[in-house]
N, C-alpha and C. Protein backbone atom coordinates (compact mmCIF):
# COMPACT_ATOMS: atom_id res chain seq x y z
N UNK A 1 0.85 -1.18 0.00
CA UNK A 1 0.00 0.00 0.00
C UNK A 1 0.89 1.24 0.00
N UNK A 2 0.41 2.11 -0.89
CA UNK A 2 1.78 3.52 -0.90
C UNK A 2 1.57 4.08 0.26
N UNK A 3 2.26 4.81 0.70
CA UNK A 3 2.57 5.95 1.54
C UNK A 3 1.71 7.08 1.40
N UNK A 4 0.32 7.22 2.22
CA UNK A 4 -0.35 8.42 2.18
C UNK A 4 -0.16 9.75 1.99
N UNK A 5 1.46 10.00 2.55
CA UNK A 5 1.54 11.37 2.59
C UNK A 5 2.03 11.60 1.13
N UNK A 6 2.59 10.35 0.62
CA UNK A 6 2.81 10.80 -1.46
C UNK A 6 1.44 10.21 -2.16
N UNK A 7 0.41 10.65 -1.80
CA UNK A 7 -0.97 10.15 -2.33
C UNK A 7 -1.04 11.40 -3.52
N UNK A 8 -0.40 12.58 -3.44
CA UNK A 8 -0.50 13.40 -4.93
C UNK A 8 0.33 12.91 -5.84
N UNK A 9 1.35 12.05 -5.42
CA UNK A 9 2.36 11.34 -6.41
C UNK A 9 2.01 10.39 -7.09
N UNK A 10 0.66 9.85 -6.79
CA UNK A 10 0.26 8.34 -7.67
C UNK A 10 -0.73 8.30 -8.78
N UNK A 11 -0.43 7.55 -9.53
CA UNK A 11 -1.17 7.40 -10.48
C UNK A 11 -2.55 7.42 -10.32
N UNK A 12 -3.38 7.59 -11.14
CA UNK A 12 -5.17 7.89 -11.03
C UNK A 12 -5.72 6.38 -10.90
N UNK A 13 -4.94 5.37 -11.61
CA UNK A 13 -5.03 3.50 -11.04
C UNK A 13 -4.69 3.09 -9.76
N UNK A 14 -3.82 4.08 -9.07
CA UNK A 14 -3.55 3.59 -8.04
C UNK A 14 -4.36 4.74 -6.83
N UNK A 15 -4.41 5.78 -7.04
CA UNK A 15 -5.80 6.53 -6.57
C UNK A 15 -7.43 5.80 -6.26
N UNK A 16 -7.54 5.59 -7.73
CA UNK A 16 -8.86 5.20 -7.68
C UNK A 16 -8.88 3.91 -6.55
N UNK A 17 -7.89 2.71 -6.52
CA UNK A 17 -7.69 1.42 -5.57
C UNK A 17 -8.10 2.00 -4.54
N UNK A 18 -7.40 3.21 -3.94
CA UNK A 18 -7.34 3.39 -2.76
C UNK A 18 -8.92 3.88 -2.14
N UNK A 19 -9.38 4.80 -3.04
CA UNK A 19 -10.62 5.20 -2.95
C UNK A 19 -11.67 3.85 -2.91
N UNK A 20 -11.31 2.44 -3.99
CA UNK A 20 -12.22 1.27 -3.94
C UNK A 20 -11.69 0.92 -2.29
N UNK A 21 -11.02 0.80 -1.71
CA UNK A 21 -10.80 0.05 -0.40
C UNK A 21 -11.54 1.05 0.50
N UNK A 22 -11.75 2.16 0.28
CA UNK A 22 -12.20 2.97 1.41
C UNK A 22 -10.48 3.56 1.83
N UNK A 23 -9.41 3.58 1.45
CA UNK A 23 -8.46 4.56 2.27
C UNK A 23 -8.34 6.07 2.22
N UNK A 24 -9.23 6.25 0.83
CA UNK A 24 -9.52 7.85 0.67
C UNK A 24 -10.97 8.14 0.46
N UNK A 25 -11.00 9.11 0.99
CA UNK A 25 -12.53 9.60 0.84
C UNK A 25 -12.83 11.06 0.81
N UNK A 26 -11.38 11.95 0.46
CA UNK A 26 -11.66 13.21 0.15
C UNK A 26 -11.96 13.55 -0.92
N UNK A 27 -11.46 15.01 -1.63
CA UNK A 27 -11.67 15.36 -2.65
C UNK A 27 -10.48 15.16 -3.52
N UNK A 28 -10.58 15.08 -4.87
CA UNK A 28 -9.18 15.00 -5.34
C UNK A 28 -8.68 15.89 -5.77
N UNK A 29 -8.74 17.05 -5.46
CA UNK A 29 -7.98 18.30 -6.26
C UNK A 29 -6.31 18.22 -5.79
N UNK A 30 -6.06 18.21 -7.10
CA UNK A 30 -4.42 18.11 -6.46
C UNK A 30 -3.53 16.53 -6.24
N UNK A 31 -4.41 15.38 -7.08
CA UNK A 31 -4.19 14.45 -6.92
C UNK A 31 -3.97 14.21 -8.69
N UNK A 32 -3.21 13.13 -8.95
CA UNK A 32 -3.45 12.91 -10.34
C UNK A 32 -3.15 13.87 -11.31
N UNK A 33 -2.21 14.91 -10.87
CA UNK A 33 -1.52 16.16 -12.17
C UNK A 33 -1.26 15.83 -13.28
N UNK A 34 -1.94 16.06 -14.12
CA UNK A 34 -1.43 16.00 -15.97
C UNK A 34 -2.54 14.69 -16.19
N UNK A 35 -3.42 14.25 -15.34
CA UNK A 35 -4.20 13.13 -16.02
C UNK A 35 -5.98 14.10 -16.28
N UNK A 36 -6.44 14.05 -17.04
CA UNK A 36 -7.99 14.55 -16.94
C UNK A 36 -8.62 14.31 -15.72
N UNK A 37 -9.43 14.91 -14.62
CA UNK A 37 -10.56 14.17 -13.71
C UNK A 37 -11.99 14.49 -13.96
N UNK A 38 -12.58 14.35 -14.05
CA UNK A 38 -14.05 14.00 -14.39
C UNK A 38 -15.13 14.44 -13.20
N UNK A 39 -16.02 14.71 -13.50
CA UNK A 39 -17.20 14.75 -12.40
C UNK A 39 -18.38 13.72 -12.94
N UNK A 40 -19.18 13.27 -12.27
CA UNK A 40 -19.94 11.94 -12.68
C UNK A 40 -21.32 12.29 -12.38
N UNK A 41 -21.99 12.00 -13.29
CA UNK A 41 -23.50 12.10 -13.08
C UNK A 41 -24.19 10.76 -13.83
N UNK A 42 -24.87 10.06 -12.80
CA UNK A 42 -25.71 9.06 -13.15
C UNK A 42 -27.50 9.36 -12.97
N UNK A 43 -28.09 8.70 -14.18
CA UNK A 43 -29.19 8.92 -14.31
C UNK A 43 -30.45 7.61 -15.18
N UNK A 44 -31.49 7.92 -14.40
CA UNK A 44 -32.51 6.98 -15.22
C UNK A 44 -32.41 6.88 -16.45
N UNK A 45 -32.41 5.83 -17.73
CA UNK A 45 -32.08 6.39 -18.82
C UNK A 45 -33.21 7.11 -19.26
N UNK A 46 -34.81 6.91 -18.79
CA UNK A 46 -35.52 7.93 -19.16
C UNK A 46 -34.74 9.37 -19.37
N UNK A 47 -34.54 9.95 -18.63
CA UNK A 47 -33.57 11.19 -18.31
C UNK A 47 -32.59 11.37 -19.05
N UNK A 48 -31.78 10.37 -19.65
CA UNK A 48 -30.20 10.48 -20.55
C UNK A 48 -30.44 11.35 -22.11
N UNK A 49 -31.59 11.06 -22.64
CA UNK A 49 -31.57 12.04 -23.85
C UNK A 49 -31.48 13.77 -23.29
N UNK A 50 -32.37 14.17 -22.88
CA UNK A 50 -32.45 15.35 -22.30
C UNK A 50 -31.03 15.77 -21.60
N UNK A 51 -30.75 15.27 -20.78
CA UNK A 51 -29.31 15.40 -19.73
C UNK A 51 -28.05 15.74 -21.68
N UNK A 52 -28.46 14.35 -22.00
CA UNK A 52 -27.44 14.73 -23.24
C UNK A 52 -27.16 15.93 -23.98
N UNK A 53 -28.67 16.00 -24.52
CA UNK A 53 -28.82 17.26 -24.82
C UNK A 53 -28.57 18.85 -24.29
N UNK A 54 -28.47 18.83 -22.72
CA UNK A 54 -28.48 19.45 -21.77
C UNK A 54 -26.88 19.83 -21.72
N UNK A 55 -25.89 18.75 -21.89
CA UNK A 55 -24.83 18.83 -22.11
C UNK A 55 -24.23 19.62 -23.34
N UNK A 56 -24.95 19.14 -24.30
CA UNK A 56 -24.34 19.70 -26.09
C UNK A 56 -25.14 21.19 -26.01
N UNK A 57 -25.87 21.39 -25.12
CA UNK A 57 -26.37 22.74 -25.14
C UNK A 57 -25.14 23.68 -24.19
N UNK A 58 -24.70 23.39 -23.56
CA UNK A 58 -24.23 23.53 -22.44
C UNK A 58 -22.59 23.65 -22.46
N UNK A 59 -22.10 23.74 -23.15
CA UNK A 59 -20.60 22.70 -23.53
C UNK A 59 -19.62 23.42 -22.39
N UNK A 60 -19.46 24.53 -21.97
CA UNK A 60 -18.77 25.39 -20.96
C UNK A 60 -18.77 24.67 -19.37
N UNK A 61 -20.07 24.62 -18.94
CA UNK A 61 -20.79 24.20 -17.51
C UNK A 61 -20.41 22.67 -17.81
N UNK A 62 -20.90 22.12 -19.17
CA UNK A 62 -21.04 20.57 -19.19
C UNK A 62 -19.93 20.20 -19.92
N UNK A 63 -18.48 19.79 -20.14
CA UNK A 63 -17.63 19.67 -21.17
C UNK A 63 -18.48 18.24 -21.12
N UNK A 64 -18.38 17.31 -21.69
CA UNK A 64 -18.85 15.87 -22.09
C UNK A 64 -17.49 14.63 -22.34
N UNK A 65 -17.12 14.19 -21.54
CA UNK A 65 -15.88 13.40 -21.69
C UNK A 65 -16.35 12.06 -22.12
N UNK A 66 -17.39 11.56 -21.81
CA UNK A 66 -17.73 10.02 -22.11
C UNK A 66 -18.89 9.73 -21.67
N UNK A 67 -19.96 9.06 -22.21
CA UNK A 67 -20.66 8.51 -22.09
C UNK A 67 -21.38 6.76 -21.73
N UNK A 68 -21.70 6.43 -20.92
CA UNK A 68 -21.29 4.77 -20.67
C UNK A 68 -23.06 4.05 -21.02
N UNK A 69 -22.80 2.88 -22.09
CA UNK A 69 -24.29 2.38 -22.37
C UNK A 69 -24.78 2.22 -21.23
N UNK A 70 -26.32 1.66 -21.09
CA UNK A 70 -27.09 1.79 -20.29
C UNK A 70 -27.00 0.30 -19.59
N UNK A 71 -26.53 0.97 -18.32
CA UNK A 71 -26.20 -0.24 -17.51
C UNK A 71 -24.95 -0.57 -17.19
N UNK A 72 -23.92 -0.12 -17.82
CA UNK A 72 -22.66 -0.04 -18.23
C UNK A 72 -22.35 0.51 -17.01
N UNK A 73 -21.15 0.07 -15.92
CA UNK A 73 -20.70 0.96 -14.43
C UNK A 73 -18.95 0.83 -15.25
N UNK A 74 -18.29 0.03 -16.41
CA UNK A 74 -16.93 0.69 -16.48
C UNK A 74 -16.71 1.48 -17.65
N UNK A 75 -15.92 2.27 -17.38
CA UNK A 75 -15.32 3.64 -18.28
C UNK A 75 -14.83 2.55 -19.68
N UNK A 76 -15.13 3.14 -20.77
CA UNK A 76 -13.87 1.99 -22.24
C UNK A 76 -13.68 3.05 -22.62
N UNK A 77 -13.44 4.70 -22.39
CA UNK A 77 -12.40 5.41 -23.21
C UNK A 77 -11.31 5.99 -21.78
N UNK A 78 -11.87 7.07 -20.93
CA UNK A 78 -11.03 7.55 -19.97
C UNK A 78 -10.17 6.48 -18.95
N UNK A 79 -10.99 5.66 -18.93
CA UNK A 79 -10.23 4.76 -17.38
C UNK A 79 -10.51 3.10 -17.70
N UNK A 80 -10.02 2.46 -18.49
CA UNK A 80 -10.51 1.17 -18.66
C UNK A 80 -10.94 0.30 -17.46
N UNK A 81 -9.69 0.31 -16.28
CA UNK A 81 -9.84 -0.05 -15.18
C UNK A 81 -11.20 0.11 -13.99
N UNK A 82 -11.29 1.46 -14.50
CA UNK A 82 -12.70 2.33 -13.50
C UNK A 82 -14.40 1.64 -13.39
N UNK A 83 -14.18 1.45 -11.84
CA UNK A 83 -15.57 0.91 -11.96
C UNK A 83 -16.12 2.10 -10.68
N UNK A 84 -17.19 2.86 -12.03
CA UNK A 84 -17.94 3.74 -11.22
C UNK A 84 -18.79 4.08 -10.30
N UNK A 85 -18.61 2.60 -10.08
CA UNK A 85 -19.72 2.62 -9.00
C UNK A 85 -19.28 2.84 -7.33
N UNK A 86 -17.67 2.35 -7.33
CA UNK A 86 -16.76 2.34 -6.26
C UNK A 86 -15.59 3.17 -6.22
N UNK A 87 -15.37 3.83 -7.13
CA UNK A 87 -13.84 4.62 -7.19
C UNK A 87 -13.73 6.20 -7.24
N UNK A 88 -14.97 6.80 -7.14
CA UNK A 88 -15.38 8.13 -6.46
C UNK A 88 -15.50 8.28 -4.92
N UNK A 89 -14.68 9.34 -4.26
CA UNK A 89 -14.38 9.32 -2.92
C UNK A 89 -15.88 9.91 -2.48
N UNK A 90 -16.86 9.92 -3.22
CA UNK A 90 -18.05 10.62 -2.34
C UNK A 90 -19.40 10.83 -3.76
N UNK A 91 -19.71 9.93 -3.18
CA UNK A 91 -21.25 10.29 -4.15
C UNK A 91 -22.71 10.93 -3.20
N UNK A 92 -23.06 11.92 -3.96
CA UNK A 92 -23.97 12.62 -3.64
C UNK A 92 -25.04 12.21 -4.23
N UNK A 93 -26.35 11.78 -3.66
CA UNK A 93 -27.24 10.80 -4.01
C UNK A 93 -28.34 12.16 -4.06
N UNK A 94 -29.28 12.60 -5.30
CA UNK A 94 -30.31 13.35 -5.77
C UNK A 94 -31.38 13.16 -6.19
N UNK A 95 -32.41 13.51 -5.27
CA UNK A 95 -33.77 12.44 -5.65
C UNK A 95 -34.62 13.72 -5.97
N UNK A 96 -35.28 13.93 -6.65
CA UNK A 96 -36.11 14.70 -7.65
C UNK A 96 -35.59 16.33 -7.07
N UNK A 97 -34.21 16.32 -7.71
CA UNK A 97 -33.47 17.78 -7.58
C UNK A 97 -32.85 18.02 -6.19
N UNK A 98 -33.07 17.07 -4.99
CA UNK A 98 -33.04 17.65 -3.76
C UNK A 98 -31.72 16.42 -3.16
N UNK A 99 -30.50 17.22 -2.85
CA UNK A 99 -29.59 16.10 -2.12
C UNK A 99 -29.87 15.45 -1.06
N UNK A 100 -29.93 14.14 -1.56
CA UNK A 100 -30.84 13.40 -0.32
C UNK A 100 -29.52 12.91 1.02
N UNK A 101 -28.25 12.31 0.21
CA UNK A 101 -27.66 11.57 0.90
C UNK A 101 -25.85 11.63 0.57
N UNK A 102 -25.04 11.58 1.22
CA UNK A 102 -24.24 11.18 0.54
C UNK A 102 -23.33 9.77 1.23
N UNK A 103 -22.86 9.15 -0.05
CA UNK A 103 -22.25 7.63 0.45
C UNK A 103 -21.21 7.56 -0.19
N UNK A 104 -20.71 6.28 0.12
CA UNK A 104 -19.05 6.34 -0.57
C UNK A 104 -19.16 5.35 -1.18
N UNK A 105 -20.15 4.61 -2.08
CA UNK A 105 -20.00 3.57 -2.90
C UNK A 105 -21.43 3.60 -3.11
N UNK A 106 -21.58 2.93 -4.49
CA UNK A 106 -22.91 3.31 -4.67
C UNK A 106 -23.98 1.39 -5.30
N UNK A 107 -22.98 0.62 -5.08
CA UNK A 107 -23.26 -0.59 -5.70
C UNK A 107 -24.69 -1.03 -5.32
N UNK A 108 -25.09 -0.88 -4.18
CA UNK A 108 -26.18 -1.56 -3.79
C UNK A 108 -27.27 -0.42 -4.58
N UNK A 109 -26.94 0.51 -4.52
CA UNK A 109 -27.76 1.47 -5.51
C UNK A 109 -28.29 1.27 -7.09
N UNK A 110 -27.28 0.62 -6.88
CA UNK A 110 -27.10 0.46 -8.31
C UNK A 110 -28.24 -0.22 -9.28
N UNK A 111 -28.81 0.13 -10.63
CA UNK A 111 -29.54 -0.44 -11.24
C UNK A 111 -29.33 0.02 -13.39
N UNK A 112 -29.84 -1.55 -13.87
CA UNK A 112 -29.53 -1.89 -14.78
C UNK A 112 -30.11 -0.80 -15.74
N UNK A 113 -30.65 0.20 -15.39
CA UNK A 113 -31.57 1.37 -16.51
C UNK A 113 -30.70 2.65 -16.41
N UNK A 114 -29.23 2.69 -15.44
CA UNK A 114 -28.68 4.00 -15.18
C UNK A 114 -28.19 4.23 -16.13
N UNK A 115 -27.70 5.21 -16.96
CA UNK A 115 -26.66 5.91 -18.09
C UNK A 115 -25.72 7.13 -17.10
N UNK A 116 -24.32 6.70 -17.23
CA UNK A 116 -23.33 7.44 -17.01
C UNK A 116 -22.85 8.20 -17.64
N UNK A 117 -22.41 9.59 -16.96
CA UNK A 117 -22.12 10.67 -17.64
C UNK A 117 -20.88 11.15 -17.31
N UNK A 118 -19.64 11.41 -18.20
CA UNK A 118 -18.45 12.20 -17.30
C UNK A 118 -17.94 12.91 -18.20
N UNK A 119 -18.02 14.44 -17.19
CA UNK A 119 -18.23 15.29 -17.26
C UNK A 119 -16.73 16.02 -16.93
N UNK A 120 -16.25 17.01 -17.86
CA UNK A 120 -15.02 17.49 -17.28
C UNK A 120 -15.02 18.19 -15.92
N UNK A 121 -13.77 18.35 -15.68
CA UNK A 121 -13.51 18.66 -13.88
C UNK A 121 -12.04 19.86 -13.93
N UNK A 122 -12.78 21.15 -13.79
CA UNK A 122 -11.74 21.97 -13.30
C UNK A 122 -10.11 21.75 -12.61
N UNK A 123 -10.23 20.27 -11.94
CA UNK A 123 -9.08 20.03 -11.22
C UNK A 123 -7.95 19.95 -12.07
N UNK A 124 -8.69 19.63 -13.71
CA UNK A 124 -7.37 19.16 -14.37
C UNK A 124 -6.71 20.30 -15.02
N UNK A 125 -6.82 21.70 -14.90
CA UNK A 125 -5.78 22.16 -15.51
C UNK A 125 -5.10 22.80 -14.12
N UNK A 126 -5.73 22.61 -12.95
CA UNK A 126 -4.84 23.09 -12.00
C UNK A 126 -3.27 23.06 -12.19
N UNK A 127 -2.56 22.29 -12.36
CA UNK A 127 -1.33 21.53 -12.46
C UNK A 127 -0.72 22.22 -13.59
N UNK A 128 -1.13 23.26 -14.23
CA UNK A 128 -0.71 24.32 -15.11
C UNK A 128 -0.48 25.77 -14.27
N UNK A 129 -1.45 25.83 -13.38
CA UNK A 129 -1.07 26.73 -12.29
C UNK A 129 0.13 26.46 -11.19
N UNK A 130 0.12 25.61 -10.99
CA UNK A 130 0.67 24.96 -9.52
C UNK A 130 2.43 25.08 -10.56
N UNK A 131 2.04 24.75 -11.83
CA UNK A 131 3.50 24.40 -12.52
C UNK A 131 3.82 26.16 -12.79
N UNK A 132 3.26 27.21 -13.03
CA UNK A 132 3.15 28.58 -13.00
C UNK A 132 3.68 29.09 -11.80
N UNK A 133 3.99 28.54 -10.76
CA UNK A 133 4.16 28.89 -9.11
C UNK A 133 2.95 29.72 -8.79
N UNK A 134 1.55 29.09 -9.19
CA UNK A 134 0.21 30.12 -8.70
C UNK A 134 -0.41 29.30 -7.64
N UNK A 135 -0.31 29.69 -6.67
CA UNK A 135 -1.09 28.81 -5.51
C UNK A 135 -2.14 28.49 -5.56
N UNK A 136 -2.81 27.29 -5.19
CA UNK A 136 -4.02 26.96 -5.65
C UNK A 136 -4.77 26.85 -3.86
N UNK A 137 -5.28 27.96 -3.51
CA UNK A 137 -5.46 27.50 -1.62
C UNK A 137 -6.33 26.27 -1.59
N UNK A 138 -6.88 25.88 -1.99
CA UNK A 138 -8.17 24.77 -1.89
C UNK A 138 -7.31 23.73 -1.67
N UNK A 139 -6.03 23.55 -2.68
CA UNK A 139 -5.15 22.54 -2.41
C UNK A 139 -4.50 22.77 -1.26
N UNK A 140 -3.84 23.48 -1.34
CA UNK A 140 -2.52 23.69 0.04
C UNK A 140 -4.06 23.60 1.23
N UNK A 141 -5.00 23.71 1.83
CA UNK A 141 -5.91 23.25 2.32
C UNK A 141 -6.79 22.11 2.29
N UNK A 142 -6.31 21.73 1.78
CA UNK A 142 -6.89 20.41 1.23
C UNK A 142 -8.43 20.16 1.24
N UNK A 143 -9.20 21.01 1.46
CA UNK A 143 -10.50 21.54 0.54
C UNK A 143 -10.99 20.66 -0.56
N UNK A 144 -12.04 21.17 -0.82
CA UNK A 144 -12.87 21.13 -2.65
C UNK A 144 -12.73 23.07 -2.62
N UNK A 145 -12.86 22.88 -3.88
CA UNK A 145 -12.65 23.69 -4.75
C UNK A 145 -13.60 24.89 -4.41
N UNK A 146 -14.19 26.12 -4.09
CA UNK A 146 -15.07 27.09 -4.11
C UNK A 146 -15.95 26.78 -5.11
N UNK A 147 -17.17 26.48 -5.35
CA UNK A 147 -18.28 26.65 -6.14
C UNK A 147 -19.68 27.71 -6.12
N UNK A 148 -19.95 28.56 -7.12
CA UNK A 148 -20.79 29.21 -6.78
C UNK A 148 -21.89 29.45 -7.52
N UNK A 149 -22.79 29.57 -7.38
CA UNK A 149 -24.16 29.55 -8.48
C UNK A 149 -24.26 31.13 -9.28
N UNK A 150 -23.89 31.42 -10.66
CA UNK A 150 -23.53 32.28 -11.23
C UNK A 150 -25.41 32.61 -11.77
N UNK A 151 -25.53 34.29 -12.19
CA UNK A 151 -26.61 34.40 -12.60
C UNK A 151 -26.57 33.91 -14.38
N UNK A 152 -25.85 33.36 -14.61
CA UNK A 152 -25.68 33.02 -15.73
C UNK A 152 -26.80 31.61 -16.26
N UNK A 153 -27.48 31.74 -17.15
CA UNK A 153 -28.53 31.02 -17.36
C UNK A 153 -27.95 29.92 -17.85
N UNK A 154 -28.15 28.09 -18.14
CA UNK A 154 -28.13 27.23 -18.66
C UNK A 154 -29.29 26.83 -20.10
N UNK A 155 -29.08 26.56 -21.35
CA UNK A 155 -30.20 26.45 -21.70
C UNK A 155 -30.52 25.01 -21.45
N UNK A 156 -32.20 25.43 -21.10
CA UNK A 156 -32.65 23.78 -20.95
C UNK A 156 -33.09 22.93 -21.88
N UNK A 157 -33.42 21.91 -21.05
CA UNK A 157 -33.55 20.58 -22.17
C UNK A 157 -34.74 19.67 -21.09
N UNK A 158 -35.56 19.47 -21.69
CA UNK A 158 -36.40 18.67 -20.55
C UNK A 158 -36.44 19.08 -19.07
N UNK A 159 -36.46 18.22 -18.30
CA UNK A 159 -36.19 18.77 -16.71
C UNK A 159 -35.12 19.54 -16.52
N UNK A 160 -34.03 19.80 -17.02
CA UNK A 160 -32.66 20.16 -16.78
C UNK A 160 -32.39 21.69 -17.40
N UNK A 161 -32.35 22.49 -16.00
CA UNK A 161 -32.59 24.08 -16.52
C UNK A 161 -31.98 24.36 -15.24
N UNK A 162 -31.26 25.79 -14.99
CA UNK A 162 -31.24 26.26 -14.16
C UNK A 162 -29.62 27.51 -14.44
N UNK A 163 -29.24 27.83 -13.18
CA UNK A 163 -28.33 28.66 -13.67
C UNK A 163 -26.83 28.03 -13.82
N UNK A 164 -25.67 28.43 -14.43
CA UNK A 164 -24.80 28.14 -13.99
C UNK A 164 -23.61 27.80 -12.98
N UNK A 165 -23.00 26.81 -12.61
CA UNK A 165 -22.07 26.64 -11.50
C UNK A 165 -20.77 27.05 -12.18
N UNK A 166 -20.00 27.87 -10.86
CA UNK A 166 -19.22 27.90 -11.35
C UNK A 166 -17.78 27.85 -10.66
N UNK A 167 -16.19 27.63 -10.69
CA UNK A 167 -15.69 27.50 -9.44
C UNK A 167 -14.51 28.99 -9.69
N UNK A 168 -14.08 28.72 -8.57
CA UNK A 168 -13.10 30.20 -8.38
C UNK A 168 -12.13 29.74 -7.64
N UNK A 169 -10.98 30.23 -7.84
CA UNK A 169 -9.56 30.25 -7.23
C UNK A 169 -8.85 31.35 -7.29
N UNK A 170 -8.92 31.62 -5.41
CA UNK A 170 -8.22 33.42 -5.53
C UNK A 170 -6.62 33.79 -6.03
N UNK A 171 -6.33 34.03 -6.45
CA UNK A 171 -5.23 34.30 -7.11
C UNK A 171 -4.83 35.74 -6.07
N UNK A 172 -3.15 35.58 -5.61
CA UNK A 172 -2.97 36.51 -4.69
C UNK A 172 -1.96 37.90 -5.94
């Protein structure tokens, strides 16, 4: 098992392990430099056209990294290895818009009608800053990232409307 305190030194295969055993359960900003990270959204596939669409409308808020058939819990372009159901340090469980729960594995949850979504993740160009000598505080704090709800509109698509998220890093 590596050495926790070089847990920003390891590979996103050997990250994600650690996250499947339960040894991590934070956020990963600052983990995995120079690899893409993703944000994940799973959904009824009723829901997946719209959400899709929601995305290609969206391309800023929503970049679109991969899409997984229906039913499908491993990655076949970003992470061959990745099984999504266990290798996210924290899933936030959303039942008609409202955060119901959050858990650290989602298997028993799990059902054969979900469509996976991954979604780009701000964390990954951090490591262009950090390589800039620009401090990133969220990291050196070991934090998530500042997020804030911008008046900036989303266009919708079916259920999926609202304003934009967006994140910030103070720059001194």
């Amino acid at each position: 098992m590596p050495n926790m305190n070089d847990i920003d030194q390891l590979l996103p295969k050997e990250i994600r392990l650690l996250i499947r055993k339960g040894k991590w359960d934070s956020p990963t900003a600052g983990l995995a430099m120079g690899y893409a990270q993703a944000n994940l959204v799973i959904l009824p596939e009723r829901y997946a056209f719209d959400f899709l669409l929601f995305c290609q409308r969206n391309p800023k808020p929503c970049p679109l990294l991969e899409v997984l058939e229906q039913g499908n819990f491993r990655t076949e372009f970003l992470s061959r290895d990745a099984d999504i159901r266990t290798d996210i340090p924290r899933y936030n469980i959303y039942r008609i818009g409202k955060l119901e729960t959050t858990v650290k594995e989602i298997k028993s949850l799990w059902k054969s009608d979900f469509v996976t979504f991954l979604l780009g993740c701000s964390f990954s160009f951090e490591e262009a800053l950090l390589r800039a000598n620009v401090p990133v505080r969220h990291i050196e704090e070991k934090k998530n990232v500042p997020m804030f709800i911008s008046s900036i509109p989303c266009k919708p698509s079916g259920v999926f409307y609202g304003p934009m998220v967006v994140t910030m890093r103070p720059i001194p």
